[in-house]
PDB file of N, CA and C in Angstrom:
ATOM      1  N   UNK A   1       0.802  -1.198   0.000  1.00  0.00           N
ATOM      2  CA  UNK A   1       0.000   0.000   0.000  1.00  0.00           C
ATOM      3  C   UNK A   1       0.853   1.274   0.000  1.00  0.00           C
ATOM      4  N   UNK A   2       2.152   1.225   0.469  1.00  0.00           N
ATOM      5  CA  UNK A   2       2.860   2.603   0.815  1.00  0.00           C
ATOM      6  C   UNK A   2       3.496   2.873  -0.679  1.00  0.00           C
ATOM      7  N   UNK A   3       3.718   1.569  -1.393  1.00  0.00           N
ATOM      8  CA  UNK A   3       3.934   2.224  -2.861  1.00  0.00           C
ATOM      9  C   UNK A   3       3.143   2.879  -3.609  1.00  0.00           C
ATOM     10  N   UNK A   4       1.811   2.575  -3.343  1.00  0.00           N
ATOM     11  CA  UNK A   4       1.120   3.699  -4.105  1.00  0.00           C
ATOM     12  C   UNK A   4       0.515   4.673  -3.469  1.00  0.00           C
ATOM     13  N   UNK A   5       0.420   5.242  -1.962  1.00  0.00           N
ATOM     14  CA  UNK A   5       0.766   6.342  -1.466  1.00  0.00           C
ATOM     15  C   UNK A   5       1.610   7.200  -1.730  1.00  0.00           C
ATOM     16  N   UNK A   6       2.946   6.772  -1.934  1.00  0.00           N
ATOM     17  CA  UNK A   6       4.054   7.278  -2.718  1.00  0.00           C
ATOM     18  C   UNK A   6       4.067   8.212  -4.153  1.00  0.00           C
ATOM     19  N   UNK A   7       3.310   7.056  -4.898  1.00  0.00           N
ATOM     20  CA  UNK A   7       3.016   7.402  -6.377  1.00  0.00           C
ATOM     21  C   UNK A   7       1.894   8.473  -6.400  1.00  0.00           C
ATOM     22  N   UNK A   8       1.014   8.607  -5.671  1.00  0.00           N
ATOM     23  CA  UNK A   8      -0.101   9.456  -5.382  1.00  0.00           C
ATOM     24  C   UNK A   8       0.074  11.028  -4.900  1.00  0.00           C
ATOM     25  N   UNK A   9       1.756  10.861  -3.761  1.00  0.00           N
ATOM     26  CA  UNK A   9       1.831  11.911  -3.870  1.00  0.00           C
ATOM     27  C   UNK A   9       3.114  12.711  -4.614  1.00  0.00           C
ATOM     28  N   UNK A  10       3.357  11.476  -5.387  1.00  0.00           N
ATOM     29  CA  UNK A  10       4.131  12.011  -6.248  1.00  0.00           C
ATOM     30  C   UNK A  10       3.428  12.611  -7.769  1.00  0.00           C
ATOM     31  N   UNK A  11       2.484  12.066  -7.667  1.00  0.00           N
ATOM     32  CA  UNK A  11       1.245  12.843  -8.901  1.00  0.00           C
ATOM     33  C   UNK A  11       0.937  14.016  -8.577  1.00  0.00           C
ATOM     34  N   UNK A  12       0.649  14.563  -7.349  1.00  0.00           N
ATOM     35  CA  UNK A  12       0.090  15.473  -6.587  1.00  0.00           C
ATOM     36  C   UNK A  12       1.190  16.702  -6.848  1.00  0.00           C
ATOM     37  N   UNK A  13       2.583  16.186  -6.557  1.00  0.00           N
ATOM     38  CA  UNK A  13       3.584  16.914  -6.497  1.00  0.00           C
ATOM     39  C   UNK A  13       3.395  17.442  -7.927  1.00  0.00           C
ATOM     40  N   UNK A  14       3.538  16.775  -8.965  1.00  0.00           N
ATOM     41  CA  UNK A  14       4.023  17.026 -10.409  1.00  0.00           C
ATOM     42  C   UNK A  14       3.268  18.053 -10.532  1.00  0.00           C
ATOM     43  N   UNK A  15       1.668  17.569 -10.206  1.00  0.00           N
ATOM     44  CA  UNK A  15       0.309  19.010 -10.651  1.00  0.00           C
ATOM     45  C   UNK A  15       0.827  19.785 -10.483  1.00  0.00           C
ATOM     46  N   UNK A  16       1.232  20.181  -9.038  1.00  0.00           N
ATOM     47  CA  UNK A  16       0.898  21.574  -8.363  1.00  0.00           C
ATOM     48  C   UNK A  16       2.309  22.143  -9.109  1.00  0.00           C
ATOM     49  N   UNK A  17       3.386  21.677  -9.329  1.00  0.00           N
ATOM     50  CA  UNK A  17       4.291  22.173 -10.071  1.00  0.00           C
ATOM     51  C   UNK A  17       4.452  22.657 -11.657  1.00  0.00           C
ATOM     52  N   UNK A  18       3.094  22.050 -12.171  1.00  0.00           N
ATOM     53  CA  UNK A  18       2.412  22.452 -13.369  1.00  0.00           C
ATOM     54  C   UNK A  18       1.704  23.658 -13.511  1.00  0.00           C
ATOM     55  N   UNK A  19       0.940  23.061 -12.171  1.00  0.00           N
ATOM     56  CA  UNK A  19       0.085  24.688 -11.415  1.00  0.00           C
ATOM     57  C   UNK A  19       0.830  25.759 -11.651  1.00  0.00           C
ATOM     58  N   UNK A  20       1.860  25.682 -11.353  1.00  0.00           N
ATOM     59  CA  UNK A  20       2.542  26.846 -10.773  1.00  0.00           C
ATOM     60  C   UNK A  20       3.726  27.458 -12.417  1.00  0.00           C
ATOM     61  N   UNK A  21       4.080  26.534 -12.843  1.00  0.00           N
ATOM     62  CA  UNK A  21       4.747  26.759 -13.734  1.00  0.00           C
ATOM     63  C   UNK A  21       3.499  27.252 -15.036  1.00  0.00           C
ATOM     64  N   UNK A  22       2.538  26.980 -15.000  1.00  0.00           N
ATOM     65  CA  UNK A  22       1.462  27.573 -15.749  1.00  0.00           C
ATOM     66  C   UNK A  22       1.423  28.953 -15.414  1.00  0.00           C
ATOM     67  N   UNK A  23       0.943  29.490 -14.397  1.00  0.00           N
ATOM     68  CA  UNK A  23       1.040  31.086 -13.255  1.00  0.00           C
ATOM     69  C   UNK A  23       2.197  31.762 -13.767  1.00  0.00           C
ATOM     70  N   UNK A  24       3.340  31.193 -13.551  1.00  0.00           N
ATOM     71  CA  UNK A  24       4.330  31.676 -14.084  1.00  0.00           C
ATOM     72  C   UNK A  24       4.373  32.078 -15.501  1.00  0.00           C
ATOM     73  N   UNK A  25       4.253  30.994 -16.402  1.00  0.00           N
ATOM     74  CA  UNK A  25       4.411  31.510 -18.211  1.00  0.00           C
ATOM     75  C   UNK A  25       3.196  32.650 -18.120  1.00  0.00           C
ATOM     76  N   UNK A  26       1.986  32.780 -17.438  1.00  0.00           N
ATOM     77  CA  UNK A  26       1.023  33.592 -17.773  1.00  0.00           C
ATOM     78  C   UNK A  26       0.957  34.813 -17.684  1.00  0.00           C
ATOM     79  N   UNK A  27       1.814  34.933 -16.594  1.00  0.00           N
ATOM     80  CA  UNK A  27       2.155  36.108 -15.788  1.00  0.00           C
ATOM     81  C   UNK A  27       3.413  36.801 -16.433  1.00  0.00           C
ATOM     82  N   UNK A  28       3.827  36.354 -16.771  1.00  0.00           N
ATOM     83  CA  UNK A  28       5.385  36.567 -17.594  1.00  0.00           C
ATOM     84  C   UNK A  28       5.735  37.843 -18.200  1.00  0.00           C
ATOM     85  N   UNK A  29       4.603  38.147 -19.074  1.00  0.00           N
ATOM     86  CA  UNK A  29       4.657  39.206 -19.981  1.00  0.00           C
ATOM     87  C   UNK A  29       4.360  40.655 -19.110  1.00  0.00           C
ATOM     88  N   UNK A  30       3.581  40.524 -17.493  1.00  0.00           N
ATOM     89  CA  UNK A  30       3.337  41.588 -16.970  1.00  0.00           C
ATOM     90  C   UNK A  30       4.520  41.613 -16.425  1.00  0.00           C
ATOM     91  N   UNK A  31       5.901  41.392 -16.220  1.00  0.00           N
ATOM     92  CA  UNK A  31       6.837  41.395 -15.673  1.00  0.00           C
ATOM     93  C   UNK A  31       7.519  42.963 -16.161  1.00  0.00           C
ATOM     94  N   UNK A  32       8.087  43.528 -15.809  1.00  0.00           N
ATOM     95  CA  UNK A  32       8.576  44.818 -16.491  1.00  0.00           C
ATOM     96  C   UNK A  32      10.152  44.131 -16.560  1.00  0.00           C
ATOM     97  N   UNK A  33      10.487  44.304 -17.879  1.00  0.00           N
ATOM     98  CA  UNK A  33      11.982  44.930 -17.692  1.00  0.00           C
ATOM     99  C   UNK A  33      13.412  43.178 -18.418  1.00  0.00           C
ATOM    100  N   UNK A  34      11.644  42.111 -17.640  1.00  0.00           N
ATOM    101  CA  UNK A  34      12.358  41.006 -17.950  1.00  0.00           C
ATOM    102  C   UNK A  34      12.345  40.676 -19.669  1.00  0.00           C
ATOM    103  N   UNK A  35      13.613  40.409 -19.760  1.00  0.00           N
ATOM    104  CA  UNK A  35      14.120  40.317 -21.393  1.00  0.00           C
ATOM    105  C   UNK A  35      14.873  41.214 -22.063  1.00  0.00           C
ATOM    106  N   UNK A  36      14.528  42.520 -21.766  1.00  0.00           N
ATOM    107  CA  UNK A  36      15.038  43.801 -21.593  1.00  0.00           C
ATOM    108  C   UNK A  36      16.575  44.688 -21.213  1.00  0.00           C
ATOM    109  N   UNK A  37      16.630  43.403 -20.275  1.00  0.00           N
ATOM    110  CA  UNK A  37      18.165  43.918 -19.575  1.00  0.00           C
ATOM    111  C   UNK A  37      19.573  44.203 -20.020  1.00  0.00           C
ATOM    112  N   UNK A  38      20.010  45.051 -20.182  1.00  0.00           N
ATOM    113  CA  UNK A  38      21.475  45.388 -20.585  1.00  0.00           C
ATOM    114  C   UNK A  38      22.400  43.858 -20.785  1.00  0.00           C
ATOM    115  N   UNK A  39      22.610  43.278 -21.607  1.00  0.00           N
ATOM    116  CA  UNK A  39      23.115  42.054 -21.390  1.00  0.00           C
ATOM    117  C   UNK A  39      22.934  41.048 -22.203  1.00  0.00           C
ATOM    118  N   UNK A  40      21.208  41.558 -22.114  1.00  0.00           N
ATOM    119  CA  UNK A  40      20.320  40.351 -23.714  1.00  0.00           C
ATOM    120  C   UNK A  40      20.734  40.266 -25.092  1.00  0.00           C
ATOM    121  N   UNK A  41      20.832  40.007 -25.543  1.00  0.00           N
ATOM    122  CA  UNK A  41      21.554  40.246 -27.085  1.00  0.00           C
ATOM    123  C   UNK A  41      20.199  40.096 -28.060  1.00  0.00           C
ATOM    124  N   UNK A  42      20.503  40.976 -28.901  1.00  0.00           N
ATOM    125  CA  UNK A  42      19.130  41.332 -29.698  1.00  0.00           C
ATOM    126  C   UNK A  42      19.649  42.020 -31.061  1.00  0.00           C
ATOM    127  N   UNK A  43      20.312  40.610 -31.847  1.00  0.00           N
ATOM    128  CA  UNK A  43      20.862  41.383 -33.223  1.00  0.00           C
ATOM    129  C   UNK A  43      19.591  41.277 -34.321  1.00  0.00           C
ATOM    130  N   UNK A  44      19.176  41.965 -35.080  1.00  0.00           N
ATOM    131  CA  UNK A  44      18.344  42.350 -36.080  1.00  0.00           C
ATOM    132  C   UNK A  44      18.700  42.931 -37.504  1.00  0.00           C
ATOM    133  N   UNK A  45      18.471  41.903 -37.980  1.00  0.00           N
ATOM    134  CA  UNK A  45      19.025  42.115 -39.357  1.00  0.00           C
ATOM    135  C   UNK A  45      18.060  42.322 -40.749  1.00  0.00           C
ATOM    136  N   UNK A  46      18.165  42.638 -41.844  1.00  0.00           N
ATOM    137  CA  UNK A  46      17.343  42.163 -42.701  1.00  0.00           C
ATOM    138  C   UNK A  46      16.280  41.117 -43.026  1.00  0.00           C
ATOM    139  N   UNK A  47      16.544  39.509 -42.722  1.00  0.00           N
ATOM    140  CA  UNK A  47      16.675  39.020 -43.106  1.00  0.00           C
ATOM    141  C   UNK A  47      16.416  37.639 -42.137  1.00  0.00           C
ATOM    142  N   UNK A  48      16.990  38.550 -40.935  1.00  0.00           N
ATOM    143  CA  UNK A  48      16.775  37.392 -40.239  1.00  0.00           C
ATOM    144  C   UNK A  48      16.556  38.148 -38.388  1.00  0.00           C
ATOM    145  N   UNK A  49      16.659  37.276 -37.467  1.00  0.00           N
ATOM    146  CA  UNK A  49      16.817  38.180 -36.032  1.00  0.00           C
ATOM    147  C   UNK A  49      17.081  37.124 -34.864  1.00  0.00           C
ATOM    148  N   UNK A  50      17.897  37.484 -34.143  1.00  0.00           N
ATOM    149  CA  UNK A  50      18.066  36.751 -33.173  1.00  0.00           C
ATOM    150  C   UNK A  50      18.617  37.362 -32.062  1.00  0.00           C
ATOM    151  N   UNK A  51      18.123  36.828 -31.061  1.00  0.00           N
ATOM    152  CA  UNK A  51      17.593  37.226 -29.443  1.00  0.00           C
ATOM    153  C   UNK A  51      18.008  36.249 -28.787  1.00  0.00           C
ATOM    154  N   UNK A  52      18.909  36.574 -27.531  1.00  0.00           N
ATOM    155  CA  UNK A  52      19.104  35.779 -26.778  1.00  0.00           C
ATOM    156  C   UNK A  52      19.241  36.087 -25.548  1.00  0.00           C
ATOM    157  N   UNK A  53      18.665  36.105 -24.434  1.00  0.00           N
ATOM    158  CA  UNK A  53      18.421  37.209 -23.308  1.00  0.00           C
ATOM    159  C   UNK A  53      19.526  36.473 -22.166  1.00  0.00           C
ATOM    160  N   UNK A  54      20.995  36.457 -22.065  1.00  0.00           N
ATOM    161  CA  UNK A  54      21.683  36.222 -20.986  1.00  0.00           C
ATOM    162  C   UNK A  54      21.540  36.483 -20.052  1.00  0.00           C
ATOM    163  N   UNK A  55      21.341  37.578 -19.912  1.00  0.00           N
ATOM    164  CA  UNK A  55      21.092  38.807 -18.722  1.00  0.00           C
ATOM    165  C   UNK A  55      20.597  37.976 -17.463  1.00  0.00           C
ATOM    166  N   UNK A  56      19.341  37.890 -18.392  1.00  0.00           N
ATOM    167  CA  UNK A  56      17.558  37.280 -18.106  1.00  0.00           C
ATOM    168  C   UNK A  56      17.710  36.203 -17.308  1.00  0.00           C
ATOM    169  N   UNK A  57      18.347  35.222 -18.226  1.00  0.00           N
ATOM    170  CA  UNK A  57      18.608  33.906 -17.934  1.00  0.00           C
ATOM    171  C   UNK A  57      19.101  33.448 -16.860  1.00  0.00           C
ATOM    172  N   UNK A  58      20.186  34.673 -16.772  1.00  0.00           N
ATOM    173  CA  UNK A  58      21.430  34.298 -15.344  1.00  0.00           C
ATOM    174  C   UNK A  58      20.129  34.588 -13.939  1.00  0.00           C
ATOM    175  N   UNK A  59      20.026  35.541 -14.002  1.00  0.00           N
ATOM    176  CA  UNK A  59      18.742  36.315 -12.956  1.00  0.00           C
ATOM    177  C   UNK A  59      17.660  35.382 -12.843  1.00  0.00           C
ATOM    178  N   UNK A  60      16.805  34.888 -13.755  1.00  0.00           N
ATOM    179  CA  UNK A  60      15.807  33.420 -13.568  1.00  0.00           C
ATOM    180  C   UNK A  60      17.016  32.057 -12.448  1.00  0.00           C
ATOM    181  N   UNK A  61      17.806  32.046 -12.919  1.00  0.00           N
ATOM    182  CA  UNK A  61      18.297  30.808 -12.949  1.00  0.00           C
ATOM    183  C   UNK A  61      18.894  31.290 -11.117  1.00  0.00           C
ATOM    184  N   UNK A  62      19.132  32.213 -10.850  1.00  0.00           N
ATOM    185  CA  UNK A  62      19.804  32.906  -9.540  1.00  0.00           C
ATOM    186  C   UNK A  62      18.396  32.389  -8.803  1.00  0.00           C
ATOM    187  N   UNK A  63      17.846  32.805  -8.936  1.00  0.00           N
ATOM    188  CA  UNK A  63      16.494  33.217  -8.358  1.00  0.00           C
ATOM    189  C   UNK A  63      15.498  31.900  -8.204  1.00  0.00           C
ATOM    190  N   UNK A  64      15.891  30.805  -9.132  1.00  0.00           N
ATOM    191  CA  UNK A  64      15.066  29.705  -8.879  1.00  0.00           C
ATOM    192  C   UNK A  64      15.761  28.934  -8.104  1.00  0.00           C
ATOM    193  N   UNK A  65      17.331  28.970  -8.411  1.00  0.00           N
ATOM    194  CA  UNK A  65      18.270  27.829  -7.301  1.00  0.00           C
ATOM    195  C   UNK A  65      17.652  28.812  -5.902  1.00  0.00           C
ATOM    196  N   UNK A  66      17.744  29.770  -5.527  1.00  0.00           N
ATOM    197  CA  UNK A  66      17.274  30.394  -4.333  1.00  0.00           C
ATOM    198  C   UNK A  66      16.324  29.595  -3.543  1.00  0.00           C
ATOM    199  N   UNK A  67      14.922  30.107  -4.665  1.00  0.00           N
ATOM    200  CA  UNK A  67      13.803  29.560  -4.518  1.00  0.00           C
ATOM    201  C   UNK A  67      14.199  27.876  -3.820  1.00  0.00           C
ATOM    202  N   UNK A  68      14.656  26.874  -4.916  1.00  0.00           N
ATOM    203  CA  UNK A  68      14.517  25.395  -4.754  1.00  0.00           C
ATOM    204  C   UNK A  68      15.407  24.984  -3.496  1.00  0.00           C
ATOM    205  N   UNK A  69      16.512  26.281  -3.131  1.00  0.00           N
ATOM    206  CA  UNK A  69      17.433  25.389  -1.719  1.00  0.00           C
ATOM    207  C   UNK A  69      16.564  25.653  -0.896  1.00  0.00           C
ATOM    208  N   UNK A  70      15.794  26.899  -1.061  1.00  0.00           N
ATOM    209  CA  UNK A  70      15.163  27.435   0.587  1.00  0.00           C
ATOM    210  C   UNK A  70      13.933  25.843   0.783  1.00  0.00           C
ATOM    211  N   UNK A  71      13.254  25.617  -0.433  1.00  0.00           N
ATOM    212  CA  UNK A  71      12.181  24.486  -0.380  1.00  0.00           C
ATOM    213  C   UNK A  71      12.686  23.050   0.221  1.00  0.00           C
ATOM    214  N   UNK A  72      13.911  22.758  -0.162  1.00  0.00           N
ATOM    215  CA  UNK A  72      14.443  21.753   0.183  1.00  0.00           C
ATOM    216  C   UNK A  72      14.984  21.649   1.439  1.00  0.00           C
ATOM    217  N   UNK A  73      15.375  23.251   1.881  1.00  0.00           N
ATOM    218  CA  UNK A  73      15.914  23.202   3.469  1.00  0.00           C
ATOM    219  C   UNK A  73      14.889  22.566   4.336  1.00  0.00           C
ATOM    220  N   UNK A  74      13.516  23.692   3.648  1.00  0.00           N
ATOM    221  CA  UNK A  74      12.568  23.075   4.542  1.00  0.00           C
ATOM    222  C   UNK A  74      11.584  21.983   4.763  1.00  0.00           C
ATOM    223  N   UNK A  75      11.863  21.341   3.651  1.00  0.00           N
ATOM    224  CA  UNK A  75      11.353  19.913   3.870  1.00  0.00           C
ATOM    225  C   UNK A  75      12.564  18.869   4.029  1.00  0.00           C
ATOM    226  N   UNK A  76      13.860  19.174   4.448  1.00  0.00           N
ATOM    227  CA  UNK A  76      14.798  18.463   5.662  1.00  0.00           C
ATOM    228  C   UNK A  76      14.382  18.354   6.685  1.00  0.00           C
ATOM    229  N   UNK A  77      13.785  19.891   6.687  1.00  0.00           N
ATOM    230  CA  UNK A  77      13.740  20.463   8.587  1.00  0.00           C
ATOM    231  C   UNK A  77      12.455  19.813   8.754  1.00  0.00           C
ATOM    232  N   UNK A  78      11.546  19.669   7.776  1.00  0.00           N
ATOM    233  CA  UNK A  78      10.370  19.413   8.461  1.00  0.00           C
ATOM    234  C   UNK A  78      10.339  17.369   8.669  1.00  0.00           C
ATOM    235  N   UNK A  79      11.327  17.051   7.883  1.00  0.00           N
ATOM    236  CA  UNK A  79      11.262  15.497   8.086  1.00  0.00           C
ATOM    237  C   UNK A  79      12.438  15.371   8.887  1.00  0.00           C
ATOM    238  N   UNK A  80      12.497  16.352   9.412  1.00  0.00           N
ATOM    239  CA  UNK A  80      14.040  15.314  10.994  1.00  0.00           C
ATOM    240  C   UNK A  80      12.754  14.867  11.826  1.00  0.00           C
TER     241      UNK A  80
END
């Protein structure tokens, strides 16, 4: 039985992380500034165009390891 307790709330987990990663893409565009940043590369040509937002990327990526240690601290702390 505890294996599929397991699996159940490992379904549960995936949603709400869908949930949330949905909120996120939706919300995205009201963001000011993101994409924008001194850093992004945004060559435009005739012919063709390409965009590549470093800046952006580094700052998401700062900001989610943040996010995911603080989550993980606290579900250590909460399973000692």
């Amino acid at each position: 039985m505890s294996e599929i307790s397991g699996i159940g709330k490992l379904l549960i987990t995936i949603g709400i992380i869908i949930i949330v990663a949905g909120l996120i893409i939706s919300f995205m565009p009201k963001i000011p500034y993101l994409g924008k940043l001194p850093g992004d590369i945004h060559i435009k040509r005739k012919n063709f165009t390409i965009y590549f937002p470093l800046t952006t990327s580094i700052i998401v990526s700062i900001i989610a390891s943040i996010i995911l240690t603080a989550i993980f601290l606290v579900i250590r702390y909460l399973t000692k």
